[in-house]
Protein backbone atom coordinates (compact mmCIF):
# COMPACT_ATOMS: atom_id res chain seq x y z
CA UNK A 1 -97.79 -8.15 -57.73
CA UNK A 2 -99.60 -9.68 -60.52
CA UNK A 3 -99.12 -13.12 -61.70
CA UNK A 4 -100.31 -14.45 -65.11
CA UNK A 5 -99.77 -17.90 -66.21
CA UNK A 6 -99.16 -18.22 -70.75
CA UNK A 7 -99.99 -21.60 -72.24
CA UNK A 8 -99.26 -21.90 -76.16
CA UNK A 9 -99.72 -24.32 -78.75
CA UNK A 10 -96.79 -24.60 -80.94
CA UNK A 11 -96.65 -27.13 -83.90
CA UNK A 12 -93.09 -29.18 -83.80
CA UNK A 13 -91.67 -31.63 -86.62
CA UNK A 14 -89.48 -33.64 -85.69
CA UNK A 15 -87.23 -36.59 -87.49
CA UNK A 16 -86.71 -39.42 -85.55
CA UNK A 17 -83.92 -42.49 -85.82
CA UNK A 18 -83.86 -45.64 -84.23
CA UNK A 19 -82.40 -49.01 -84.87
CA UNK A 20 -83.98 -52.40 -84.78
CA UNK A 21 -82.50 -55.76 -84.38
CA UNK A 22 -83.76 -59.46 -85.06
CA UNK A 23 -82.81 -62.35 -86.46
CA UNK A 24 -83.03 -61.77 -90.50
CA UNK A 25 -83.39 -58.43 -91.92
CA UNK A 26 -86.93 -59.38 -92.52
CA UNK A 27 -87.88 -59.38 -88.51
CA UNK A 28 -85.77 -56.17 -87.78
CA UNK A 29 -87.93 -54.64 -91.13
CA UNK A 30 -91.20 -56.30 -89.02
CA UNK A 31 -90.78 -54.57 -86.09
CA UNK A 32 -89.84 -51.41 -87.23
CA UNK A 33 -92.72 -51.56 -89.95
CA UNK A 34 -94.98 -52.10 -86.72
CA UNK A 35 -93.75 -49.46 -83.88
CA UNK A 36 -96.17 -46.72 -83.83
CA UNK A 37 -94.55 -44.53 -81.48
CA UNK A 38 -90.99 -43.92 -81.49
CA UNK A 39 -89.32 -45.65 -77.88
CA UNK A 40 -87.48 -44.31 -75.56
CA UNK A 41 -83.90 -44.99 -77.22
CA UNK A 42 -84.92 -43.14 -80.53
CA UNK A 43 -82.71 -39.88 -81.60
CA UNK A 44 -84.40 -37.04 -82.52
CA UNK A 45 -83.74 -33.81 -84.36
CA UNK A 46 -86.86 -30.65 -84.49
CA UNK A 47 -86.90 -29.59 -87.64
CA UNK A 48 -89.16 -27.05 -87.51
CA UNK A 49 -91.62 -25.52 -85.45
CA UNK A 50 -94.61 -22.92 -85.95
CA UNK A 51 -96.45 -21.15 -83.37
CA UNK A 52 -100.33 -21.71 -83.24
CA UNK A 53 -102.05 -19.90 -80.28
CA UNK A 54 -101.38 -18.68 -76.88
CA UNK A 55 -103.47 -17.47 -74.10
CA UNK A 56 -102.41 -15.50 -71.12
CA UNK A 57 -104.40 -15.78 -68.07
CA UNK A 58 -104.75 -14.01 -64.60
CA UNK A 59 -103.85 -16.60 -61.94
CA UNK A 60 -102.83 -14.43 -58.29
CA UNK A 61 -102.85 -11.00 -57.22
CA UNK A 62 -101.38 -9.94 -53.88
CA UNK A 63 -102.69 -6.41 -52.65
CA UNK A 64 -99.58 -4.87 -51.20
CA UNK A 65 -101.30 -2.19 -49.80
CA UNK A 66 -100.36 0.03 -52.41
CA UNK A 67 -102.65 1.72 -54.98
């Protein structure tokens, strides 16, 4: 048996919702103006998604015996 291990690249776009609290509509706008990253509570939907690149590589071979 033969074992091959495939790692791809594939290009996802995601859309992303999350809500924000503060005091005044001004400091909920302030913090969501400054989060980089979505957090952990954020809803997300993939919108699309294109393959780049894979590669397939040999990773194990048993020898059975057989030939």
């Amino acid at each position: 048996m033969v074992k091959v291990i495939k790692k791809s690249d594939i290009e996802i776009v995601a859309e992303f919702e999350e809500i924000f609290d503060g005091a005044t509509v001004e400091e909920a706008t302030e913090k969501a103006h400054n989060q980089k990253m979505p957090g952990e509570s954020a809803k997300f939907i993939i919108t699309d998604t294109r393959f780049t690149k894979a590669n397939i590589k040999l990773i194990g071979e048993v020898n059975d015996g057989s030939k």
